[in-house]
Protein backbone atom coordinates (compact mmCIF):
# COMPACT_ATOMS: atom_id res chain seq x y z
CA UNK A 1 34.02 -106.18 79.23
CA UNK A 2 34.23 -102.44 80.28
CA UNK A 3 31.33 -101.58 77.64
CA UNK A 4 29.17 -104.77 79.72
CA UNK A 5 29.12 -103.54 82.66
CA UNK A 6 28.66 -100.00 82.06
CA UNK A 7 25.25 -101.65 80.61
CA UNK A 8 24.31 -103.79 84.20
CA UNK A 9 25.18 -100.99 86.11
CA UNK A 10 22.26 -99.18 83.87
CA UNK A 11 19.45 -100.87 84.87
CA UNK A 12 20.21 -99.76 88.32
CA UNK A 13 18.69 -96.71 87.19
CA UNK A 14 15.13 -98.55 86.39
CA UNK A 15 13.97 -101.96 87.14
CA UNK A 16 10.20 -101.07 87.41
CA UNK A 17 8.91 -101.53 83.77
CA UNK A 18 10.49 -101.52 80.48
CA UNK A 19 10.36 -97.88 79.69
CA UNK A 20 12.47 -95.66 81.65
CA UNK A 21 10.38 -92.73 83.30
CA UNK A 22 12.39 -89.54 84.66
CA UNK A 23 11.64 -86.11 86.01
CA UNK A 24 14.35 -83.38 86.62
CA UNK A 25 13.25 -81.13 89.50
CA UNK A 26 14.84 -78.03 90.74
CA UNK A 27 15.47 -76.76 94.14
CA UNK A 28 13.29 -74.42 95.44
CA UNK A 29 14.55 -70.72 95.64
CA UNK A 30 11.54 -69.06 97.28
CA UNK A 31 8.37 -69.48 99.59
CA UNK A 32 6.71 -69.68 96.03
CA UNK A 33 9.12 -72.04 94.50
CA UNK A 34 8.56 -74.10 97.67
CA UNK A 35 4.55 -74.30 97.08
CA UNK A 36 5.41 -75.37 93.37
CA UNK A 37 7.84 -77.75 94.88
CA UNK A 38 4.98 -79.37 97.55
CA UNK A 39 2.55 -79.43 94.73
CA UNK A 40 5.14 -81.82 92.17
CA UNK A 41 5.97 -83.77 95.37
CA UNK A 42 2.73 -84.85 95.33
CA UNK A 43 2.69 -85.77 91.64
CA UNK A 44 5.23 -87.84 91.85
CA UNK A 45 4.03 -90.09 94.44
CA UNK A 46 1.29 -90.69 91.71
CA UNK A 47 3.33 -90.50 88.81
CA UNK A 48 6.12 -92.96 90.57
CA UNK A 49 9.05 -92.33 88.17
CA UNK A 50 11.93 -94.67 88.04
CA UNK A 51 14.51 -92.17 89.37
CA UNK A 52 14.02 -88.07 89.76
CA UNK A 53 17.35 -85.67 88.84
CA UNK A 54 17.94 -82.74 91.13
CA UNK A 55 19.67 -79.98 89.45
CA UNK A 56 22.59 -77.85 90.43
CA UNK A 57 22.92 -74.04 89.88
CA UNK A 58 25.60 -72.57 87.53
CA UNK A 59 28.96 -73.10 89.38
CA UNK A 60 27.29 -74.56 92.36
CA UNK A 61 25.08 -71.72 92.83
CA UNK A 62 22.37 -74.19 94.94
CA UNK A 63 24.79 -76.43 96.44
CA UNK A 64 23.42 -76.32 99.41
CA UNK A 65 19.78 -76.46 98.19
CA UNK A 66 20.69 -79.38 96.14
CA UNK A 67 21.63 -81.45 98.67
CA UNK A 68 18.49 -80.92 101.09
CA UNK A 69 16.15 -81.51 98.74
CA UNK A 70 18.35 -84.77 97.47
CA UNK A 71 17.46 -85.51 101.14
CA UNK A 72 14.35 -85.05 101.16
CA UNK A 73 13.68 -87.29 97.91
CA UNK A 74 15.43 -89.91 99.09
CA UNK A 75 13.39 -89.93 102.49
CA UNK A 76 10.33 -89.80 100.54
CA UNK A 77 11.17 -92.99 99.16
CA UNK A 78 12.17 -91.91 95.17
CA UNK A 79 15.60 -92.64 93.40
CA UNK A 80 17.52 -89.58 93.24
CA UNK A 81 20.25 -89.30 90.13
CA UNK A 82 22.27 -86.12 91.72
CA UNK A 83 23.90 -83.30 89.36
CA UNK A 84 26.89 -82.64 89.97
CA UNK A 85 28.96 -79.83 87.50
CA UNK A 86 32.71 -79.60 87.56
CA UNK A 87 32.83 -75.98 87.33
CA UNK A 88 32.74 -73.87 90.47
CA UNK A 89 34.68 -77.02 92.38
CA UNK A 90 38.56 -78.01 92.85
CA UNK A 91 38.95 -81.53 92.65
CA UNK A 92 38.86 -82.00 96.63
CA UNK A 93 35.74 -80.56 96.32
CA UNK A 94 34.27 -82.60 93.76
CA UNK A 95 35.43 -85.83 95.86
CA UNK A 96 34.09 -84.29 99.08
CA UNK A 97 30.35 -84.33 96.94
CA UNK A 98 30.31 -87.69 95.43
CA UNK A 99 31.31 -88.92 98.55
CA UNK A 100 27.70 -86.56 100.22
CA UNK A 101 26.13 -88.13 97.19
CA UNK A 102 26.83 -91.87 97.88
CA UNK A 103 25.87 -91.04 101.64
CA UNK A 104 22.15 -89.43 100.79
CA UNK A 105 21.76 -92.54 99.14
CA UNK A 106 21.74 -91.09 95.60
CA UNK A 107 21.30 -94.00 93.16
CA UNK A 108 23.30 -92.15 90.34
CA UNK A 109 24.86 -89.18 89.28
CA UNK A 110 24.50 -87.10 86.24
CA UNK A 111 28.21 -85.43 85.46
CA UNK A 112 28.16 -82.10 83.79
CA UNK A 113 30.65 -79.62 83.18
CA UNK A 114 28.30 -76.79 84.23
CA UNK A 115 27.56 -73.53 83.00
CA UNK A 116 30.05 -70.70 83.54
CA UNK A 117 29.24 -67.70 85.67
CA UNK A 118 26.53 -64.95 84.26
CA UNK A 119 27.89 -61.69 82.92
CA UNK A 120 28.63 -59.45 85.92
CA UNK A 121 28.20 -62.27 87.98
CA UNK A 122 30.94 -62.22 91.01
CA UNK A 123 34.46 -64.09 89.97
CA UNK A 124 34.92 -67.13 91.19
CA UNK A 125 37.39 -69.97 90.34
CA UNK A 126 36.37 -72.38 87.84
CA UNK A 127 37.36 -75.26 89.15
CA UNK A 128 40.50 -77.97 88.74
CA UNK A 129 38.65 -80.14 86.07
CA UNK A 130 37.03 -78.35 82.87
CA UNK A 131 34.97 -81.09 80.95
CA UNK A 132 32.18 -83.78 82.05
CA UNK A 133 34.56 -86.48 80.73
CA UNK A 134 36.77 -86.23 83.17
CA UNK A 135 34.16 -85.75 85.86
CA UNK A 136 32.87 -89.24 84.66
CA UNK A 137 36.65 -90.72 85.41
CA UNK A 138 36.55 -89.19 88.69
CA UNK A 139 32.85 -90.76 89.99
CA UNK A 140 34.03 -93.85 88.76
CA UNK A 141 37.42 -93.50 90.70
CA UNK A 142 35.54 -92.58 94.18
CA UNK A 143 32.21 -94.31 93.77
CA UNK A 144 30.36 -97.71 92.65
CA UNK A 145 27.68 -95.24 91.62
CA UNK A 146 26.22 -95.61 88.10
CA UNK A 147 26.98 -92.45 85.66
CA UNK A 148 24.38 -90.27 83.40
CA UNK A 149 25.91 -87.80 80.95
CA UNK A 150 23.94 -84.71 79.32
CA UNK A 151 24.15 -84.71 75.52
CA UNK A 152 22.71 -82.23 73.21
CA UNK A 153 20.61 -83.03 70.10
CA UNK A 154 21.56 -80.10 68.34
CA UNK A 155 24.87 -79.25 69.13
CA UNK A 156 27.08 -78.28 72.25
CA UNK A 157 26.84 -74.57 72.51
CA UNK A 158 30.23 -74.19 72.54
CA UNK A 159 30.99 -76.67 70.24
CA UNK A 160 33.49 -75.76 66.95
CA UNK A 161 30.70 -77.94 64.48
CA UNK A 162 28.31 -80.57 64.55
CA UNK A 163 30.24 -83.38 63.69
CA UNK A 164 32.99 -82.75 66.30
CA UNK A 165 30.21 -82.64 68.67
CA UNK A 166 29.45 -85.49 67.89
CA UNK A 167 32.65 -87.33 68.40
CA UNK A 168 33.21 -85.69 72.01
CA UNK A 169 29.56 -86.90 72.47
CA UNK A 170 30.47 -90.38 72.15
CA UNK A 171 34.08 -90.54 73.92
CA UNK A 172 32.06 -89.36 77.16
CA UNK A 173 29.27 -91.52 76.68
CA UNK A 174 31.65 -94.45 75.68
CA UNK A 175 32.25 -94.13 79.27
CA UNK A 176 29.35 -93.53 81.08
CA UNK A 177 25.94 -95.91 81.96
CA UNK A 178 23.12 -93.17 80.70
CA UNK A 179 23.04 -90.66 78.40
CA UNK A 180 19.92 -88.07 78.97
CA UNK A 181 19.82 -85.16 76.29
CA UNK A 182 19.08 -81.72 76.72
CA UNK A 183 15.40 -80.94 75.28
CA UNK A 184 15.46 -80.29 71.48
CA UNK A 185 11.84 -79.50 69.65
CA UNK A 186 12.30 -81.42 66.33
CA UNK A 187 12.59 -85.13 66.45
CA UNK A 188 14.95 -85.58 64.08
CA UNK A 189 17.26 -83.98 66.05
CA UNK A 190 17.53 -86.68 68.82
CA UNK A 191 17.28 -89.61 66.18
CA UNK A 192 20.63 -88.13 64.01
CA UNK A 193 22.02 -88.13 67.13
CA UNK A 194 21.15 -91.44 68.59
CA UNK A 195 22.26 -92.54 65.18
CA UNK A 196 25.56 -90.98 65.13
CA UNK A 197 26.38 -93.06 68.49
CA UNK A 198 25.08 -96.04 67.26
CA UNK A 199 27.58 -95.85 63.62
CA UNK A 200 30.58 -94.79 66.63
CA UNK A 201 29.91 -97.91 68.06
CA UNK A 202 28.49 -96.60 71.12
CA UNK A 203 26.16 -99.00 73.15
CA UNK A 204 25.17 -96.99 76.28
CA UNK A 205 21.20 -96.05 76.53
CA UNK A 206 20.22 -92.64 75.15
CA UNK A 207 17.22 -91.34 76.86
CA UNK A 208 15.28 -87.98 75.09
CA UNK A 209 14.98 -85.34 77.03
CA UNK A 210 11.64 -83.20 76.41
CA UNK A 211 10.08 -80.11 77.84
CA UNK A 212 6.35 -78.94 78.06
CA UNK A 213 6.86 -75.02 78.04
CA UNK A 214 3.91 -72.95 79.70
CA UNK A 215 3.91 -70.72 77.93
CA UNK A 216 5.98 -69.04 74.99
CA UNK A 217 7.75 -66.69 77.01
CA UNK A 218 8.76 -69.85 79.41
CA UNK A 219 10.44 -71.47 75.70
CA UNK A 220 12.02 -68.38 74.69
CA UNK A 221 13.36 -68.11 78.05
CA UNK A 222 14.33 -71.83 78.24
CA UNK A 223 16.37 -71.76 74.62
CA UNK A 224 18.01 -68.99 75.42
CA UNK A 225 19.31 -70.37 78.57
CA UNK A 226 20.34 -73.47 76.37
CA UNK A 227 22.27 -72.12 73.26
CA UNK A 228 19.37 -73.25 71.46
CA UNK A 229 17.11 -71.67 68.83
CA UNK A 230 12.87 -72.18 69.54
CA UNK A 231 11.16 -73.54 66.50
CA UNK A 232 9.59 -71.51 63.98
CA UNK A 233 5.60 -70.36 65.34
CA UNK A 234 6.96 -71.14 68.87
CA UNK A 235 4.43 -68.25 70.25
CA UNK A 236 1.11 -68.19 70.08
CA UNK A 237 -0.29 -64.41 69.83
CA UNK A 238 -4.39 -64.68 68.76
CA UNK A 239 -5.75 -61.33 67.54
CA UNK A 240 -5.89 -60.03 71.01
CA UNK A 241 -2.20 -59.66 70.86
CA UNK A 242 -2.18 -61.34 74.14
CA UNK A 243 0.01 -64.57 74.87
CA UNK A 244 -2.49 -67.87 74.87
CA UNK A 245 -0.71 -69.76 77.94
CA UNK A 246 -3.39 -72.20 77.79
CA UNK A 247 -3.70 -72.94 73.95
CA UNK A 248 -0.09 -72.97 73.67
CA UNK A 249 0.44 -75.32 76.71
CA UNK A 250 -2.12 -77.86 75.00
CA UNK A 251 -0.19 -77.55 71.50
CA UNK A 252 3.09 -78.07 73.45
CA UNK A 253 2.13 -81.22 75.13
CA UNK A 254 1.03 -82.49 72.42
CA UNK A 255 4.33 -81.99 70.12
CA UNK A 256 6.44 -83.46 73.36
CA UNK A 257 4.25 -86.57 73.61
CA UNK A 258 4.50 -86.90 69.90
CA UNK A 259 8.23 -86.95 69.73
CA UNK A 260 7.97 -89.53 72.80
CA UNK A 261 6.21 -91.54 70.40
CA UNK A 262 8.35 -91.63 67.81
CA UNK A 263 10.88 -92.55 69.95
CA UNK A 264 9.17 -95.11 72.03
CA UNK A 265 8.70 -96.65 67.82
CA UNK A 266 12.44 -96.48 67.27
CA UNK A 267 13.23 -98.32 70.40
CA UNK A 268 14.87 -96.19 72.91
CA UNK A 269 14.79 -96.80 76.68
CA UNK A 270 13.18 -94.41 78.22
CA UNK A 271 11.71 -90.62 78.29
CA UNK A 272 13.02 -88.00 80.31
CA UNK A 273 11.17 -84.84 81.53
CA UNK A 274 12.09 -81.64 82.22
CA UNK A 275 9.38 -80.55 84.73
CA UNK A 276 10.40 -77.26 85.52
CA UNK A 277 8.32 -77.71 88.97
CA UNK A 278 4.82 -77.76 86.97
CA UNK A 279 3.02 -80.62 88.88
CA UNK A 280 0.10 -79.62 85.84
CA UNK A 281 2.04 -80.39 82.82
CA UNK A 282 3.90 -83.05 84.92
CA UNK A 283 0.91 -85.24 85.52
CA UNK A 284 -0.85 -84.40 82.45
CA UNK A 285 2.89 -85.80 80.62
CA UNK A 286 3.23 -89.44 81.96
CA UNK A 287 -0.62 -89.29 82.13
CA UNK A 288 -0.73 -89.15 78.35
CA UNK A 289 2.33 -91.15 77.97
CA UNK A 290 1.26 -94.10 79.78
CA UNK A 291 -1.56 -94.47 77.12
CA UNK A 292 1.16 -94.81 74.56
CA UNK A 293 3.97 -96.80 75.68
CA UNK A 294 4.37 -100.68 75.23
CA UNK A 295 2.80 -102.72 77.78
């Protein structure tokens, strides 16, 4: 019965069409970051995705940023799936946010445990609870609010080996209503996983989650950042020794709406985007992936 309604309480995160459409955003940091921010705004009143994620720094680093731009989203008339990391907050704390959360109007929340603090960063206390799991227990405890979980393709960072990865993957998605992987560049990455939830008996959605890099120093940047290792080729140098941004952009949309494809054929849900603020590569994305999705 549990394992039923984890699955109603899912389509409460789309109810628009069959495929799931997504976009994480992240708070702006700068004047800049705010232009970029204005610009994807206006994308996504075109692009009209089912619900948008708003991200939250390493150990609650934009907190406050977080939540104003939640705001904002939510005014503008878009469903907002809050993160929300464990580490960085006591338990009090935690409450204190899902409760903010639920009051925004945030129609989900995506539990993560968070990343720990940079080297040299200042100390501060990691918080009361230490894994998304129990951060799952604890929205369920204060809220009605449906729950998204991060899983990774290839492999927690952290994680001792691949298989018990795997199993930690699926006791925390076992309990949540959405699961929305990190990006991954190889598509047999996501299907081995999706796979290896399916044979655990695990019934909740998994959504992809792919990325449309700028550039190659933007990927480098972005594995690193991840635990993850870029593919093989991942930069594109022509003779000029200079960095192609533009031929290596076009190459990297079209590997991301390629994988969407090929997941789209094996039947998942939905396709998530990490839009790293680029209102470009944003529209040109669901542009290209409305001309491939089931009607």
């Amino acid at each position: 019965m549990r394992q039923r309604q984890h699955l109603v309480k899912a389509e409460r995160f789309a109810s628009r069409r069959s495929l799931i459409h997504s976009i994480e955003v992240w708070p702006a940091r700068s004047a800049t970051q705010r232009a970029r921010l204005r610009e994807l705004l206006l994308v996504l009143k075109t692009v009209q995705p089912d619900f948008v994620t708003v991200t939250y720094g390493a150990m609650g680093s934009s907190r406050e940023r977080t939540i104003a731009l939640i705001e904002e989203l939510v005014g503008e008339g878009f469903a907002v799936v809050a993160h929300l990391a464990c580490l960085g907050n006591t338990r009090d704390e935690l409450v204190e946010l899902i409760h903010r959360y639920v009051a925004l109007g945030a129609c989900g929340i995506l539990a993560l445990r968070g990343d720990p603090p940079l080297e040299g960063a200042v100390d501060l206390p990691l918080g009361e609870l230490h894994y998304a799991s129990e951060l799952v227990e604890l929205i369920h405890q204060e809220s009605d609010l449906p729950v998204a979980v991060a899983l990774h393709p290839d492999g927690h960072p952290d994680a001792v080996d691949l298989l018990s990865d795997r199993e930690f993957a699926a006791q925390k998605l076992a309990h949540a209503d959405l699961g929305l992987t990190q990006f991954f560049f190889a598509y047999p990455s996501f299907a081995h996983l999706r796979l290896a939830m399916i044979e655990r008996g695990v019934t909740t959605p998994v959504i992809p989650g792919l990325m449309v890099p700028s550039s190659s120093k933007q990927l480098q940047r972005m594995a690193e950042m991840a635990g993850i290792a870029p593919p093989d080729g991942a930069a594109v140098v022509p003779d000029s020794g200079v960095d192609d941004s533009a031929v290596f952009q076009s190459q990297a949309l079209e590997t991301a709406i390629t994988i969407a494809q090929m997941a789209i054929a094996d039947g998942v849900r939905g396709i998530h985007l990490f839009s790293m603020n680029n209102a470009e590569i944003t529209l040109e994305f669901f542009t290209r992936l409305r001309a491939i999705e089931p009607s």
